[in-house]
Protein backbone atom coordinates (compact mmCIF):
# COMPACT_ATOMS: atom_id res chain seq x y z
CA UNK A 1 193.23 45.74 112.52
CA UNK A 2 190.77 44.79 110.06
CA UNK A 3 189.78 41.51 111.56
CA UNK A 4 188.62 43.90 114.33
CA UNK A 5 186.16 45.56 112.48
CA UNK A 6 182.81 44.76 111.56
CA UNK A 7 181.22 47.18 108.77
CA UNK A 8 177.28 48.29 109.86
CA UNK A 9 174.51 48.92 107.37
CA UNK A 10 171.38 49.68 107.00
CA UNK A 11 169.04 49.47 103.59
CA UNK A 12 165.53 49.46 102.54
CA UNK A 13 165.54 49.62 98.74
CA UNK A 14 169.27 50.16 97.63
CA UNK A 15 169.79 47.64 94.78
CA UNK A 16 171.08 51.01 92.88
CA UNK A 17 173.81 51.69 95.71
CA UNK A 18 174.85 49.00 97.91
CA UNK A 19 176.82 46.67 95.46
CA UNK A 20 179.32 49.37 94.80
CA UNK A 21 179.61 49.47 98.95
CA UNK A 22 179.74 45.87 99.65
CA UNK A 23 182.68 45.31 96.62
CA UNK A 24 185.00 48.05 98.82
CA UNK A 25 184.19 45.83 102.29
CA UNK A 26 185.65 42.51 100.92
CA UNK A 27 188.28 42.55 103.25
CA UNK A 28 185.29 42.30 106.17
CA UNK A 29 184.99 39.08 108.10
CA UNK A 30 181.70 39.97 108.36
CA UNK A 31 179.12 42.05 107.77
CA UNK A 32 175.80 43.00 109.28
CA UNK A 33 173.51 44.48 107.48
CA UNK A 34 169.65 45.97 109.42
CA UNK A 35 166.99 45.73 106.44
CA UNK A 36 163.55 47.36 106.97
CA UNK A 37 161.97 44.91 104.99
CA UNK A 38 163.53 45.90 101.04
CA UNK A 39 161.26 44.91 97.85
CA UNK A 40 163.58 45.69 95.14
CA UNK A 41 166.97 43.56 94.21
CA UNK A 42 168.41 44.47 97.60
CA UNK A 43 168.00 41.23 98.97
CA UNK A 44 169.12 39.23 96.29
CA UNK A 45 172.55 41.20 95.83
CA UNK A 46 173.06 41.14 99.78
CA UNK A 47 172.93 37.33 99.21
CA UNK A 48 175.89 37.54 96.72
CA UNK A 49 178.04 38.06 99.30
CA UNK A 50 178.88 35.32 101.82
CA UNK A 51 179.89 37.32 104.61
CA UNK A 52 177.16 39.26 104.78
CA UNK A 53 174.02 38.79 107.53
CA UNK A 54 171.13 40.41 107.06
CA UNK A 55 168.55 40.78 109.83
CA UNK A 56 164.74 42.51 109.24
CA UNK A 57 163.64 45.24 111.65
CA UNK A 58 160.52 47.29 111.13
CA UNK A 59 162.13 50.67 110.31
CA UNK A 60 160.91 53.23 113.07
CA UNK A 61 164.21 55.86 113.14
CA UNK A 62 167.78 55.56 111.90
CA UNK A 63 169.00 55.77 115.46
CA UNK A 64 167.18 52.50 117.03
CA UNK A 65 167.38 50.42 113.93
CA UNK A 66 171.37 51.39 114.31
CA UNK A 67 171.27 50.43 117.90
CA UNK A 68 169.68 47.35 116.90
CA UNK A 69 172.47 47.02 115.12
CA UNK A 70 175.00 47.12 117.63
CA UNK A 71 173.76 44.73 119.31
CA UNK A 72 174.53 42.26 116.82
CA UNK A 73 178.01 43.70 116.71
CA UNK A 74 180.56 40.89 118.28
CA UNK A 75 184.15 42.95 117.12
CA UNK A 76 185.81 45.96 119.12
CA UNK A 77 185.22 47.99 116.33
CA UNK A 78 182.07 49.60 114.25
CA UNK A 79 182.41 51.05 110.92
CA UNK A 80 179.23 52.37 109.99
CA UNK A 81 178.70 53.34 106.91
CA UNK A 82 174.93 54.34 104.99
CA UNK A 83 174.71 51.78 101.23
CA UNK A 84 175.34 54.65 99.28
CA UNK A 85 179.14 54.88 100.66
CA UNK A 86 182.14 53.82 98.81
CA UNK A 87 185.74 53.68 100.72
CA UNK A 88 188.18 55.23 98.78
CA UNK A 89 191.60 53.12 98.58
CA UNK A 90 193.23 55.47 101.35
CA UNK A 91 190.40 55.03 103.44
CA UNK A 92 191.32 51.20 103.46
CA UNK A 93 194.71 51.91 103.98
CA UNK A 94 193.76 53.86 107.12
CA UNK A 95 191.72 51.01 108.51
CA UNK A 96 194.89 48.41 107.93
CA UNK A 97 197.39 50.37 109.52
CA UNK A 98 195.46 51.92 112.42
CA UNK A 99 196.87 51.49 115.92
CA UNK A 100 194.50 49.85 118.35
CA UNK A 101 196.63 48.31 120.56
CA UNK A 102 196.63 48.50 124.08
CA UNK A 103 198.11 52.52 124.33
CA UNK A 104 195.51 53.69 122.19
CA UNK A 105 193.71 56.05 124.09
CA UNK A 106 191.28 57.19 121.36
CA UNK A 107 187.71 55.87 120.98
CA UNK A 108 186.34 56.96 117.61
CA UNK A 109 187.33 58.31 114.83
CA UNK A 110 185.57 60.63 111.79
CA UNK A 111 186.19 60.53 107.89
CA UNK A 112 185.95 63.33 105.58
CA UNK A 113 183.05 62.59 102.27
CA UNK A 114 183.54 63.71 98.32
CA UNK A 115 179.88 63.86 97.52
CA UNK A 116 179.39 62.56 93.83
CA UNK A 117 176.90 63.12 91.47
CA UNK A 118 176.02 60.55 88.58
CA UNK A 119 179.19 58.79 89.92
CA UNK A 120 181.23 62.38 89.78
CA UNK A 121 183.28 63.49 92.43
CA UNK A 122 182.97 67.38 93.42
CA UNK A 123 185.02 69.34 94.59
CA UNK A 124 182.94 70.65 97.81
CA UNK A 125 180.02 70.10 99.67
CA UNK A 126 178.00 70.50 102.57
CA UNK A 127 178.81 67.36 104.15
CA UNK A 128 180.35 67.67 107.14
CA UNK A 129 183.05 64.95 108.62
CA UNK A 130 181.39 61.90 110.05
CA UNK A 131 182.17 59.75 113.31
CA UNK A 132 182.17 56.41 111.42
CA UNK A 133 184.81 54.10 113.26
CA UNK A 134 184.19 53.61 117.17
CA UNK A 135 184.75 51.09 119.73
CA UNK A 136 180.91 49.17 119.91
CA UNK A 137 181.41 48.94 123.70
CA UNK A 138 181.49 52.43 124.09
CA UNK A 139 178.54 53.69 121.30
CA UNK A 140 174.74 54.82 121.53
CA UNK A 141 172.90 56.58 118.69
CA UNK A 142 170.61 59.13 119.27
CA UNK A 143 167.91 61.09 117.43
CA UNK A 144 168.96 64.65 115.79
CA UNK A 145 165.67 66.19 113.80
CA UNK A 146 165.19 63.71 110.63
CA UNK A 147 168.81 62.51 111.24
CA UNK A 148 170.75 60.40 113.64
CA UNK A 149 174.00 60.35 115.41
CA UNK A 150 176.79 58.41 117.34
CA UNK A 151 177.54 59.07 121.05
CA UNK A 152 180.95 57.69 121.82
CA UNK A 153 182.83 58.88 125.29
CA UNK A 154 186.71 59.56 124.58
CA UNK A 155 189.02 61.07 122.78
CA UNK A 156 188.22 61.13 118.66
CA UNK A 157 190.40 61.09 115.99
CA UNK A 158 190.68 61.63 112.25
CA UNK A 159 191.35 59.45 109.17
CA UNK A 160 193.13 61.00 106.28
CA UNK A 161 191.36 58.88 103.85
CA UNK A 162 187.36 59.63 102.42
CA UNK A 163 184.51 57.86 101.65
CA UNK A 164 182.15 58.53 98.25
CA UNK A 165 178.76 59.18 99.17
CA UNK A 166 177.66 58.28 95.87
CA UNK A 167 173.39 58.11 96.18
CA UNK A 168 172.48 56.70 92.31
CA UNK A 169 168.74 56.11 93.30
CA UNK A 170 165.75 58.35 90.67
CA UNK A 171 165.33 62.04 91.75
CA UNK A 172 162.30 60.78 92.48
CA UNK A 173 162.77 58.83 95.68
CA UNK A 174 164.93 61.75 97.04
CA UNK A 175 161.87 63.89 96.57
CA UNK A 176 160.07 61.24 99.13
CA UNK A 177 162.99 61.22 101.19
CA UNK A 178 162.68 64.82 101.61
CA UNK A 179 159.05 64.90 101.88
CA UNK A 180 159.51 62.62 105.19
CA UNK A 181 162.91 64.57 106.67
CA UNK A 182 161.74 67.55 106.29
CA UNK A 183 158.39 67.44 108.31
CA UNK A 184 160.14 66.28 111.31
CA UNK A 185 163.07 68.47 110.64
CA UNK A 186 160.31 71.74 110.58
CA UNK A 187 158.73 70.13 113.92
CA UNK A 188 162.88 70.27 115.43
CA UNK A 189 162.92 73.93 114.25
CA UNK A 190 159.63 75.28 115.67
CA UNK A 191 159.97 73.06 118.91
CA UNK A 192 163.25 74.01 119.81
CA UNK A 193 164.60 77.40 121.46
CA UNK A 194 166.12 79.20 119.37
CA UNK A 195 169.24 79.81 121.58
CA UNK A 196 169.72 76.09 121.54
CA UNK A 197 169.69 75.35 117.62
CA UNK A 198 172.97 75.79 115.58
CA UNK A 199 173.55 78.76 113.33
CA UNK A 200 172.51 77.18 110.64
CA UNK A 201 169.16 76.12 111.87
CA UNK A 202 169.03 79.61 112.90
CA UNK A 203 168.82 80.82 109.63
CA UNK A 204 166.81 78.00 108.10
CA UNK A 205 164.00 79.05 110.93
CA UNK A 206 164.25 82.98 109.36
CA UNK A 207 162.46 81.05 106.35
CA UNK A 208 163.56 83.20 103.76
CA UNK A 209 167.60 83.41 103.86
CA UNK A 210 168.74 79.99 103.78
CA UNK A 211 167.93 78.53 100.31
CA UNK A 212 169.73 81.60 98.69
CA UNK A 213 172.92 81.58 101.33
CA UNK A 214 172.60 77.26 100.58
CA UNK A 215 173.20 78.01 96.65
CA UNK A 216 175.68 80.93 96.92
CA UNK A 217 177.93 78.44 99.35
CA UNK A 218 177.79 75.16 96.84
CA UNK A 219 178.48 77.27 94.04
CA UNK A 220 181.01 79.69 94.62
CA UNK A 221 182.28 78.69 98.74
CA UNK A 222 182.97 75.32 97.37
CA UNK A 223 183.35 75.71 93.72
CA UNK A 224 180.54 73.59 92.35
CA UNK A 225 180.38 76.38 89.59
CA UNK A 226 183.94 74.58 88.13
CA UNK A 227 181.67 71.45 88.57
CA UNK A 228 179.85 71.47 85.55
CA UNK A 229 176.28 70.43 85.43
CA UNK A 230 176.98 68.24 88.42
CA UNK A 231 178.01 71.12 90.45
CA UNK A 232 174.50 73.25 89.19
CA UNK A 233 172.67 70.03 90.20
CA UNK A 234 173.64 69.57 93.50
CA UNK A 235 173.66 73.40 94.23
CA UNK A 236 170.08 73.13 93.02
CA UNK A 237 169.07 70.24 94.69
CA UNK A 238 169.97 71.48 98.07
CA UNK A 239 168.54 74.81 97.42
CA UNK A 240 165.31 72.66 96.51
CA UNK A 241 165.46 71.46 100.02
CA UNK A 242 166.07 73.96 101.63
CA UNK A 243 163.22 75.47 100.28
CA UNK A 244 160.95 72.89 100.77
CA UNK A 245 161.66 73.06 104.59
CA UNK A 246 160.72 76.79 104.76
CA UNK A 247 157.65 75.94 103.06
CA UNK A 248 156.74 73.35 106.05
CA UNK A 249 158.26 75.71 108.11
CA UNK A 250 155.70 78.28 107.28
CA UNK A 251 152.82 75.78 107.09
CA UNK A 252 153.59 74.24 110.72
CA UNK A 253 153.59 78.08 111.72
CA UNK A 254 150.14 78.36 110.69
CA UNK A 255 148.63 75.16 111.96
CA UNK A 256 150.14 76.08 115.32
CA UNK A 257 148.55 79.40 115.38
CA UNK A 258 145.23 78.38 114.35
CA UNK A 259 145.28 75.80 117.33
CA UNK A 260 146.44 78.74 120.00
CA UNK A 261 142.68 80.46 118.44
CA UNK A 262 140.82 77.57 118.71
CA UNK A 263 141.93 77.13 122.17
């Protein structure tokens, strides 16, 4: 099975992550990796590993610059993982002993995340399973808000195993991350009809509930509390989001309504 995989990636600036990614995808034949043109250490660590290839596209959204990738994609089989993820040992056991032969009717598959912080495991998070192993033939990404996600046709399945997102970059660069999701995340909210967003962006577009309801749930719904000062962290950096998106909620609000006056 694993000869039949070929791991996807893309980076711009992960020298603090994608080491720890590349040293659980050494049983990979090969590897491709979609840069947006990195100027830290990325490069040079990519290059430490021989079955890696690493092709340079112009970063414009996750979804094209993964399509991109696909294209480059020669095996049955995508697993696409961000640099930040780490497969856990049972993961890798799930990929060796799938069954992909000729019965197998199913066309993707999702694996469940333990979110870490400073390297930490906790014991819940917000994270929700992700399709990350799917027949290339079959695949298309598409925009979602800030985000991205996989189209694949067929029947999905589950692995048992789960992969570490385990982000080690300065609190700093997730503050720009945000800065950039979150304005086209506010533009997804106030553009689309209500009755068509999920009940979650439901209550993120009410402004005013979601940052409290986002640090009730990490502390108590999944027990970040028993976490320590990794579990206040998280709960705290998610409520930080979550405000922040209210805020350009509220702001993109107002510029609209100042345009319906001037008009």
């Amino acid at each position: 099975m694993l000869d039949q995989i070929t791991p996807l990636i893309l980076t711009y600036n992960e020298a603090p992550n994608i080491k720890r990614c590349l040293d659980k995808l050494t049983w990979a034949n090969r590897i491709v990796v979609i840069d947006s043109f990195s100027n830290d250490e990325t490069l040079e660590i990519l290059s430490q590993f021989p079955q890696v290839e690493v092709y340079q596209r112009q970063f414009d959204h996750f979804a094209w610059q993964c399509n991109y990738g696909l294209e480059l994609v020669n095996t049955e089989w995508v697993l696409s993982l961000d640099a930040d993820y780490v497969l856990s040992d049972r993961l890798i056991q799930d990929l060796q002993t799938l069954d992909i032969g000729a019965d197998n009717t199913v066309n993707s598959y999702f694996a469940k995340f333990a979110y870490c912080v400073f390297g930490r495991p906790l014991r819940g998070t917000i994270l929700p399973a992700r399709k990350v192993l799917y027949r290339q033939n079959l695949a298309k990404y598409i925009e979602d808000g800030h985000a991205h996600r996989v189209e694949v046709t067929g029947q999905s399945g589950y692995l048992s195993g789960h992969i570490y997102h385990d982000d080690r970059k300065p609190l700093s660069r997730w503050l720009q991350s945000q800065d950039k999701y979150l304005i086209i995340e506010s533009q997804k909210l106030i553009n689309t009809p209500s009755d068509q967003l999920s009940f979650g962006d439901r209550l993120r577009k009410q402004k005013v509930i979601a940052p409290f309801a986002i640090l009730i749930y990490c502390l108590i719904l999944k027990g970040g509390i028993f976490d320590g000062w990794s579990g206040w962290y998280y709960a705290w950096q998610r409520m930080l989001a979550e405000i922040l998106l209210a805020i350009r909620v509220i702001e993109l609000e107002h510029q609209n309504q100042m345009t319906k006056r001037l008009n």
